[in-house]
Protein backbone atom coordinates (compact mmCIF):
# COMPACT_ATOMS: atom_id res chain seq x y z
CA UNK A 1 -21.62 -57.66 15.48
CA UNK A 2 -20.07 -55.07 13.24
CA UNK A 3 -19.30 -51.48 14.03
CA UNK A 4 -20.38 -49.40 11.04
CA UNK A 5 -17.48 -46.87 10.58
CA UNK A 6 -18.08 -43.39 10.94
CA UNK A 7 -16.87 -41.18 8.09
CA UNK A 8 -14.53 -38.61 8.74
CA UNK A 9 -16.30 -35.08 8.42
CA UNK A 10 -15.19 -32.68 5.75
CA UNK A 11 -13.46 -29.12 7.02
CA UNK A 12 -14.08 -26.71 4.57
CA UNK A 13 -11.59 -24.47 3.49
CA UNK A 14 -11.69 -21.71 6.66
CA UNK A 15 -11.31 -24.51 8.88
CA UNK A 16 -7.99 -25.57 7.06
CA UNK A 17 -7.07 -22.61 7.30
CA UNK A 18 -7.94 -21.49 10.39
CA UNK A 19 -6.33 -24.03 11.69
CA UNK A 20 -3.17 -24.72 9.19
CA UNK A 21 0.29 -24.51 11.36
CA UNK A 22 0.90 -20.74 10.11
CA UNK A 23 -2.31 -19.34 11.07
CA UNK A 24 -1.84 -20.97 14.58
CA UNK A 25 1.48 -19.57 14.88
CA UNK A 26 0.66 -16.07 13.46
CA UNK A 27 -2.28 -16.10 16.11
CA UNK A 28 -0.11 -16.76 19.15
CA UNK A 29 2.51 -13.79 17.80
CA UNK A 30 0.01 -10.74 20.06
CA UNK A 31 2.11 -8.07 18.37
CA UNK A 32 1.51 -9.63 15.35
CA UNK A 33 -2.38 -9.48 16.01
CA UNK A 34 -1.42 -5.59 17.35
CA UNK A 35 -0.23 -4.74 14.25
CA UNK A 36 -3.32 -6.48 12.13
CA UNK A 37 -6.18 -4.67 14.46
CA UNK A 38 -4.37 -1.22 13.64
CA UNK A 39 -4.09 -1.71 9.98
CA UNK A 40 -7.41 -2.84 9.85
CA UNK A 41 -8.46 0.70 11.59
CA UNK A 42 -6.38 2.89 9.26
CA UNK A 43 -8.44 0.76 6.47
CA UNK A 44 -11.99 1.57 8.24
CA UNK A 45 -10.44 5.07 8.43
CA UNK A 46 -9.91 5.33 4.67
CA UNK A 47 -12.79 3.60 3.90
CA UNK A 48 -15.06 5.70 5.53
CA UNK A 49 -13.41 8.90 5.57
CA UNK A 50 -16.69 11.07 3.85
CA UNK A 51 -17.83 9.87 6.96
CA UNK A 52 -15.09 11.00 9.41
CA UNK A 53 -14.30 14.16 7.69
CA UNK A 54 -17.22 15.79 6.27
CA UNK A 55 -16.76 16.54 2.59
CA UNK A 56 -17.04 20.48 1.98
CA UNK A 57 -16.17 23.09 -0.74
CA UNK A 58 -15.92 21.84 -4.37
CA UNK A 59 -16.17 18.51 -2.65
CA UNK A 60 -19.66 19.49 -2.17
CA UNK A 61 -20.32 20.52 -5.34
CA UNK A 62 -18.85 17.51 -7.28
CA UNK A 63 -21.26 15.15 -4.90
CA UNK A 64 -24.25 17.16 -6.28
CA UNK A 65 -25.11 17.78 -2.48
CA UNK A 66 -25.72 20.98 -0.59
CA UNK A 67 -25.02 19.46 3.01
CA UNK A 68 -22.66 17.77 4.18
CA UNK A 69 -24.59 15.66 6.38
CA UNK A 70 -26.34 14.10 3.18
CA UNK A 71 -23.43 12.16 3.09
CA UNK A 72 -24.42 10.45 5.83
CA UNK A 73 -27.58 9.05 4.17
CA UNK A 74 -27.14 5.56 2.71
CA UNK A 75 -30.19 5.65 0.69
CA UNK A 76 -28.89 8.75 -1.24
CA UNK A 77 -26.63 8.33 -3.76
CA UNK A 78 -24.09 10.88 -2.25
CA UNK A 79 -23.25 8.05 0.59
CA UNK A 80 -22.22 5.75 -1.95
CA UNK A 81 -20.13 7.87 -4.07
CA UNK A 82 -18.30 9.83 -1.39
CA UNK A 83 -17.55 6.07 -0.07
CA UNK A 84 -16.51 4.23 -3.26
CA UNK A 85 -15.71 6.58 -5.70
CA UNK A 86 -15.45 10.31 -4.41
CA UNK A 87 -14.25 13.38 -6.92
CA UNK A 88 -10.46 14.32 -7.42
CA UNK A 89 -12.08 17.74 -5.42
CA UNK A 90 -12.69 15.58 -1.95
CA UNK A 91 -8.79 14.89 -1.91
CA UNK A 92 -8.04 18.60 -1.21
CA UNK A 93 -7.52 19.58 2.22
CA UNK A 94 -10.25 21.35 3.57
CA UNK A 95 -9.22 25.19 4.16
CA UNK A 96 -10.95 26.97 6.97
CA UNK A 97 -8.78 30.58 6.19
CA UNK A 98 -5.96 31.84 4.57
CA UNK A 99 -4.12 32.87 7.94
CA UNK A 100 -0.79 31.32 8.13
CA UNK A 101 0.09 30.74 11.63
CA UNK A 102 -1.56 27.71 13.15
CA UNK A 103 -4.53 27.39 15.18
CA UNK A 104 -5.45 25.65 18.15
CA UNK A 105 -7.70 22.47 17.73
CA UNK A 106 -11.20 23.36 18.04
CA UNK A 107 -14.48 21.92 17.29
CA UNK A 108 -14.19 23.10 13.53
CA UNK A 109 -10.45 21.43 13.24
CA UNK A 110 -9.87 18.85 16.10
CA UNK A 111 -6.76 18.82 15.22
CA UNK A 112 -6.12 22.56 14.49
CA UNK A 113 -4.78 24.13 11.45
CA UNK A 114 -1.65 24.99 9.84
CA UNK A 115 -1.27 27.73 7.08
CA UNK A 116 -5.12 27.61 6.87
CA UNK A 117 -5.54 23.95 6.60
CA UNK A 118 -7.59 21.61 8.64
CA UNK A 119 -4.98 18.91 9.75
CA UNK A 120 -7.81 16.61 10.51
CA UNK A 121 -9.29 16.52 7.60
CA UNK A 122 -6.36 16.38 5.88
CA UNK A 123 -4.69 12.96 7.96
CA UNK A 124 -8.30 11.12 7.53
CA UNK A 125 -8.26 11.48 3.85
CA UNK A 126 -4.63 11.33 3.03
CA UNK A 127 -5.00 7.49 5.06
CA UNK A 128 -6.92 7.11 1.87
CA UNK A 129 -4.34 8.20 -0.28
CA UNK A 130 -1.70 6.41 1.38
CA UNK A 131 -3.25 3.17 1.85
CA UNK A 132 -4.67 3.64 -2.48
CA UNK A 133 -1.00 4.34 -3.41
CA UNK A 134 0.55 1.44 -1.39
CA UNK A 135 -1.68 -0.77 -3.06
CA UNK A 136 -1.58 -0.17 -6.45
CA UNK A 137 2.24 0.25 -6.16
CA UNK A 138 2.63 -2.90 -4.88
CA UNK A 139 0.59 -4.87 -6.68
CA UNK A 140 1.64 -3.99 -9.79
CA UNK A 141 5.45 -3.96 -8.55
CA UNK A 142 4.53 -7.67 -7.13
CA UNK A 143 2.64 -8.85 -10.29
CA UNK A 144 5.63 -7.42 -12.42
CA UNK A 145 8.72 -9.29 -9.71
CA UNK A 146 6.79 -12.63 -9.57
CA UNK A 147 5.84 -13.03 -13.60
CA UNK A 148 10.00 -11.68 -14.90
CA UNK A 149 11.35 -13.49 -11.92
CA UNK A 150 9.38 -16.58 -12.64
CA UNK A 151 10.66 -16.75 -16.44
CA UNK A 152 13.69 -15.77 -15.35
CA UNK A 153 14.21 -18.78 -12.56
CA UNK A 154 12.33 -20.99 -14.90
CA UNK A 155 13.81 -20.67 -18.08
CA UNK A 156 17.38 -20.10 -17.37
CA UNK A 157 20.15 -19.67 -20.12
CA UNK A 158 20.52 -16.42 -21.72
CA UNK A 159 17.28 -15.32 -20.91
CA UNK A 160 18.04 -15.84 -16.94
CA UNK A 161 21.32 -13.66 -18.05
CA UNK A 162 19.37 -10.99 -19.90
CA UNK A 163 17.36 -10.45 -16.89
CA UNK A 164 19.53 -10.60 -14.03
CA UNK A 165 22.07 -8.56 -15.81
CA UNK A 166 19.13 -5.81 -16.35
CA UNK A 167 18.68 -6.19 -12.90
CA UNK A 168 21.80 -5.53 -11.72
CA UNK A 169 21.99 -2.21 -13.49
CA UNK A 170 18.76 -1.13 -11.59
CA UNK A 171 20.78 -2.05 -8.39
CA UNK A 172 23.64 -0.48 -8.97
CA UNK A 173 21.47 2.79 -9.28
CA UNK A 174 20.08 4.30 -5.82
CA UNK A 175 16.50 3.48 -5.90
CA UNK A 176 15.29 6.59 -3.56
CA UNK A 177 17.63 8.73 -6.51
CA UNK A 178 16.45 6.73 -9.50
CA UNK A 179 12.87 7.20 -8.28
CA UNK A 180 13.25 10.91 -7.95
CA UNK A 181 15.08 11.23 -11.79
CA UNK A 182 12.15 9.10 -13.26
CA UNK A 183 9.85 11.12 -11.27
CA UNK A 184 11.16 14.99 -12.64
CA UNK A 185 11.34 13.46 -16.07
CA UNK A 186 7.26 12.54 -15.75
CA UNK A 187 6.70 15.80 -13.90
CA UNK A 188 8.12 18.30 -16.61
CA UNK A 189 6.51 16.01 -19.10
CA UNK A 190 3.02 16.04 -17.48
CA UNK A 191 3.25 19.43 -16.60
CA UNK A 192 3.52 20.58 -19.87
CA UNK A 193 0.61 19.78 -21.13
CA UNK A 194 -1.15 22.37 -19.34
CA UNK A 195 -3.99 21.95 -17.10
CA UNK A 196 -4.33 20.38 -13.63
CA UNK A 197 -1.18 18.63 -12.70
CA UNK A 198 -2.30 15.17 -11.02
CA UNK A 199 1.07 13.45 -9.71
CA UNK A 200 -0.63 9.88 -9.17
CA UNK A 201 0.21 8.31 -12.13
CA UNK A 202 3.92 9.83 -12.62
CA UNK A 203 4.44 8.56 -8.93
CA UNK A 204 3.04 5.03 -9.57
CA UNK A 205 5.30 4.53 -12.69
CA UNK A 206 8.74 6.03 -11.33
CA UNK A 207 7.97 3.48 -8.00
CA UNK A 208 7.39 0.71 -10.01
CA UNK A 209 9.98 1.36 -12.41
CA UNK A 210 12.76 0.94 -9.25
CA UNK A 211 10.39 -1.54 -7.33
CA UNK A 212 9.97 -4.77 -9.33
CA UNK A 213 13.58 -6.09 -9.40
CA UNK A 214 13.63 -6.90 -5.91
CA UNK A 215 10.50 -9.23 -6.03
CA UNK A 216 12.04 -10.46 -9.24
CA UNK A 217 15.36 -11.58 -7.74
CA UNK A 218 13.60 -12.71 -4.79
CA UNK A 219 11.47 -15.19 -7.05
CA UNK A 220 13.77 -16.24 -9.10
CA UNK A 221 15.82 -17.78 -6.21
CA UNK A 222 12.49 -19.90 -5.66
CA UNK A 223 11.97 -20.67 -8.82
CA UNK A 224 15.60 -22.06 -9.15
CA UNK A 225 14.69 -24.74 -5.80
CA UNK A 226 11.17 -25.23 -6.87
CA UNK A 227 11.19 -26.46 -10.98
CA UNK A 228 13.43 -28.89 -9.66
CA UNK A 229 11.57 -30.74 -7.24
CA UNK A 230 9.19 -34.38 -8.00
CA UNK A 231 5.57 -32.70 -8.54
CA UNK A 232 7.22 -30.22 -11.35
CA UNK A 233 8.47 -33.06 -12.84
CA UNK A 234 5.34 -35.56 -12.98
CA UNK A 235 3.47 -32.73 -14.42
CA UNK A 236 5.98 -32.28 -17.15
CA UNK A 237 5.48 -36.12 -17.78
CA UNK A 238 1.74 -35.56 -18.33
CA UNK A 239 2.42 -33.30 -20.63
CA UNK A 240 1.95 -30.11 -18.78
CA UNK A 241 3.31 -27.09 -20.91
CA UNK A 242 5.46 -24.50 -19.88
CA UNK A 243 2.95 -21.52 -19.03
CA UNK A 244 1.02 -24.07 -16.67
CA UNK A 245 4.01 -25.37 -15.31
CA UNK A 246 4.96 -21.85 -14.02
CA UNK A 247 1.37 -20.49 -13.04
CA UNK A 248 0.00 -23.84 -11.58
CA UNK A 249 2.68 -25.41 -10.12
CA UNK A 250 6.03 -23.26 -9.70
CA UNK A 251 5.25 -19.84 -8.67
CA UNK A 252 2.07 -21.12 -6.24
CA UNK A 253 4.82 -22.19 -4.10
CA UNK A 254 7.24 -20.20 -4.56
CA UNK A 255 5.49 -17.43 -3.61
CA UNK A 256 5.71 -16.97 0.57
CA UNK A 257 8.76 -15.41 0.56
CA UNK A 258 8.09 -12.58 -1.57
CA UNK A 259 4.45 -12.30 -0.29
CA UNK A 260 5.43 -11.18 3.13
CA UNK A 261 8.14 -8.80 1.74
CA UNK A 262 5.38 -7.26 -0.24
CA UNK A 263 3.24 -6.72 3.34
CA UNK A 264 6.34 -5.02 4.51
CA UNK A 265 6.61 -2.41 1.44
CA UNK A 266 3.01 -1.71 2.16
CA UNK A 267 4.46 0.45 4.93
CA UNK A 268 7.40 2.11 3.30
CA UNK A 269 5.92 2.88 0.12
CA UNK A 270 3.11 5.33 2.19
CA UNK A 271 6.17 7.08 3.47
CA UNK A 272 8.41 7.22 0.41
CA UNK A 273 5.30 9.07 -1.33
CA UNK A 274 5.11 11.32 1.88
CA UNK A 275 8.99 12.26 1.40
CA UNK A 276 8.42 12.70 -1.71
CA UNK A 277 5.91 15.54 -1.05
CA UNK A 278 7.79 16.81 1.96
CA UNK A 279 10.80 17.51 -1.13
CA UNK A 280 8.17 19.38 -3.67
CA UNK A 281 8.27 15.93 -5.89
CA UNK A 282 4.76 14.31 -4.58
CA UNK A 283 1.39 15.63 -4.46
CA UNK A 284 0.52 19.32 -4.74
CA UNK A 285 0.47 21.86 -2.17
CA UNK A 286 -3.17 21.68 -0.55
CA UNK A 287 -3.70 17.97 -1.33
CA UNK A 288 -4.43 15.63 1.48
CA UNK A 289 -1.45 13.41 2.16
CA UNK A 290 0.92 12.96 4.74
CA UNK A 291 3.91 14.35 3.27
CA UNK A 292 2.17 17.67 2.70
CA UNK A 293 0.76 18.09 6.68
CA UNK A 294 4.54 17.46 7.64
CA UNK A 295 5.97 20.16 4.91
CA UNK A 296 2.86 22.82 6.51
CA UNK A 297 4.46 22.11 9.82
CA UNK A 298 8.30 22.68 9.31
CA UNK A 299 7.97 26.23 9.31
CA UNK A 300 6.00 25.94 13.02
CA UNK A 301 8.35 23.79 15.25
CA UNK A 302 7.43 25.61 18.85
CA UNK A 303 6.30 24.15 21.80
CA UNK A 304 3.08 26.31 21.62
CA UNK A 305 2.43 24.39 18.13
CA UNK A 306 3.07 21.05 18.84
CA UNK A 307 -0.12 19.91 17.73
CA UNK A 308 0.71 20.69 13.47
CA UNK A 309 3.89 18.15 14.13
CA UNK A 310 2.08 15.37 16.30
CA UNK A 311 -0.97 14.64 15.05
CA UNK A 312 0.92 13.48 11.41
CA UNK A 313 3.84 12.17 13.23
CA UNK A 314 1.50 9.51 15.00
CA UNK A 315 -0.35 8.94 12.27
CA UNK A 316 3.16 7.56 10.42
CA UNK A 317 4.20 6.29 13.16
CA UNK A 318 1.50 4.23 13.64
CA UNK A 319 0.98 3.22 10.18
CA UNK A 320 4.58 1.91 9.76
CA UNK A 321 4.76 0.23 12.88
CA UNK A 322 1.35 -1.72 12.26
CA UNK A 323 2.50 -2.96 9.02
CA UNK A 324 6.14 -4.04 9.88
CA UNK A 325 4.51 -5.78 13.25
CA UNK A 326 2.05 -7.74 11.10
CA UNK A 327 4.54 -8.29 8.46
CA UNK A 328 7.05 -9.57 10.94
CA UNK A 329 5.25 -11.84 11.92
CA UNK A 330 3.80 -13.48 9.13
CA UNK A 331 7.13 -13.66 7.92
CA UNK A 332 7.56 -15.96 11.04
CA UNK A 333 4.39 -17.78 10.85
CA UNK A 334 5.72 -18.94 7.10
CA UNK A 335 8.82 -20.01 7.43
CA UNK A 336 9.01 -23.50 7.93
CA UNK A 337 12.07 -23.69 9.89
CA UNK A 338 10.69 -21.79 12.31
CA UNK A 339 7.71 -23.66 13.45
């Protein structure tokens, strides 16, 4: 008698996953896991802050609404909008009055106010702005690192030299400094103009200006171990060019180490913007970002005001922590050596 034999079932691609060495480490690390469930509540926070903070003002106005709880409607366009793609207007701090000394938190401001300003509303949407400036910064600042450092690793000779050379100048320079120089240069240039001075895109080119050669060095250094390994090689026998060599089959796994770096900078550029501000160099008095609540509340340090230093203090705090604890540990949960 013969025993038919069973064929093995297919795992789809979760399941791999799911179940690959990393994730299983990474899901044993709890403050690991800590650190993922708050970032993934300061994104629900940004994502639905129209929803959190009520939009008001020109916010209003730009949202072609007349109430604020319209926003709350998802079969009305206004939902939609103030979700996915609200007005520049939305990212100013709601005012309640023009008195400077702070206010208690009420029902109005649960937070209270500082120099007018609702702190609430303020921290809710500036999560938005933080967590929109970390990730462009850092994606283009990653995209930039891995493609030079790639072609630098890959390539070698003088064009390795050219690069790393280029590099080293950056290095030499203090990036925090270098940022700041880049920044004044794009401010006075910007501001010139005339009009409405939106820092956004002078910030996101001084940051990736100073941010890219660390990625690049980083990759480079796995490029260098990688090209030389069997695989690279039997797919240059086949006849496998250069550009597929590097996209396909050198910088897919080369990649780890510089990935979990980048999950790190996802907290420290947030708080580099917010210095930034706190210095006059950021966003504009009134806008809703971190740096700004923190300025508004150097002028009140008493005990009867704690609230206008707590509130964005936690909210830092928090955000920093979450992203170094999850970044921590998926540094762990990749490293071979460690598992």
């Amino acid at each position: 008698m013969t025993v038919a034999a069973t064929k093995p079932q297919e795992r789809s691609r979760f399941q791999e996953f799911w179940t690959s060495p990393a994730t299983r480490k990474l899901r044993r690390n709890p403050l690991a896991i800590t650190g993922l469930i708050i970032t993934i509540l300061f994104g629900l926070i940004a994502l639905f802050a129209p929803l959190l903070a009520k939009p008001s003002g020109n916010c209003l106005r730009d949202l072609n609404i007349t109430e604020a709880n319209e926003v709350y409607n998802p079969a009305g366009g206004a939902f939609w909008r103030a979700v996915f793609t609200p007005p520049s207007s939305c990212y100013r701090t709601e005012r309640l009055s023009f008195a400077q000394e702070p206010s208690a938190p009420s029902a109005a401001a649960p937070f209270g106010t500082v120099n007018g300003y609702n702190i609430y509303y303020g921290l809710i949407w500036g999560t938005r702005t933080a967590l929109k400036m970390a990730f462009i910064i850092v994606a283009i600042t990653l995209s930039l690192g891995v493609v030079i450092g790639a072609i630098s690793g890959y390539y070698g000779g003088w064009i390795d030299n050219l690069i790393q050379r280029f590099i080293d100048v950056l290095f030499s320079l203090p990036p925090l400094i270098l940022t700041v120089v880049i920044l004044t240069i794009l401010r006075a240039r910007f501001q010139s103009g005339g009009g409405d001075y939106d820092p956004t895109l002078p910030i996101i080119v001084a940051f990736c200006v100073t941010g890219w050669a660390g990625y690049a060095r980083l990759i480079r250094g796995e490029v260098l171990r990688t090209r030389q390994l069997e695989y690279v090689d039997a797919a240059r026998s086949l006849g496998a060019r250069d550009p597929r060599l590097i996209l396909k089959h050198v910088v897919p796994n080369s990649v780890a180490a510089v990935f979990t770096i980048a999950v790190l900078d996802l907290a420290t550029v947030p708080l580099t913007v917010a210095g930034l501000s706190f210095l006059g160099l950021g966003f504009e008095s009134g806008s809703a970002e971190w740096g700004q609540m923190i300025d508004f509340a150097r002028a009140w340090l008493k005990p009867e005001y704690w609230y206008v230093l707590v509130y964005p203090a936690t909210f830092i705090v928090l955000f920093s922590l979450a992203f170094n604890l999850f970044g921590d540990g998926l540094r762990d949960a990749l490293d071979p050596k460690s598992r």
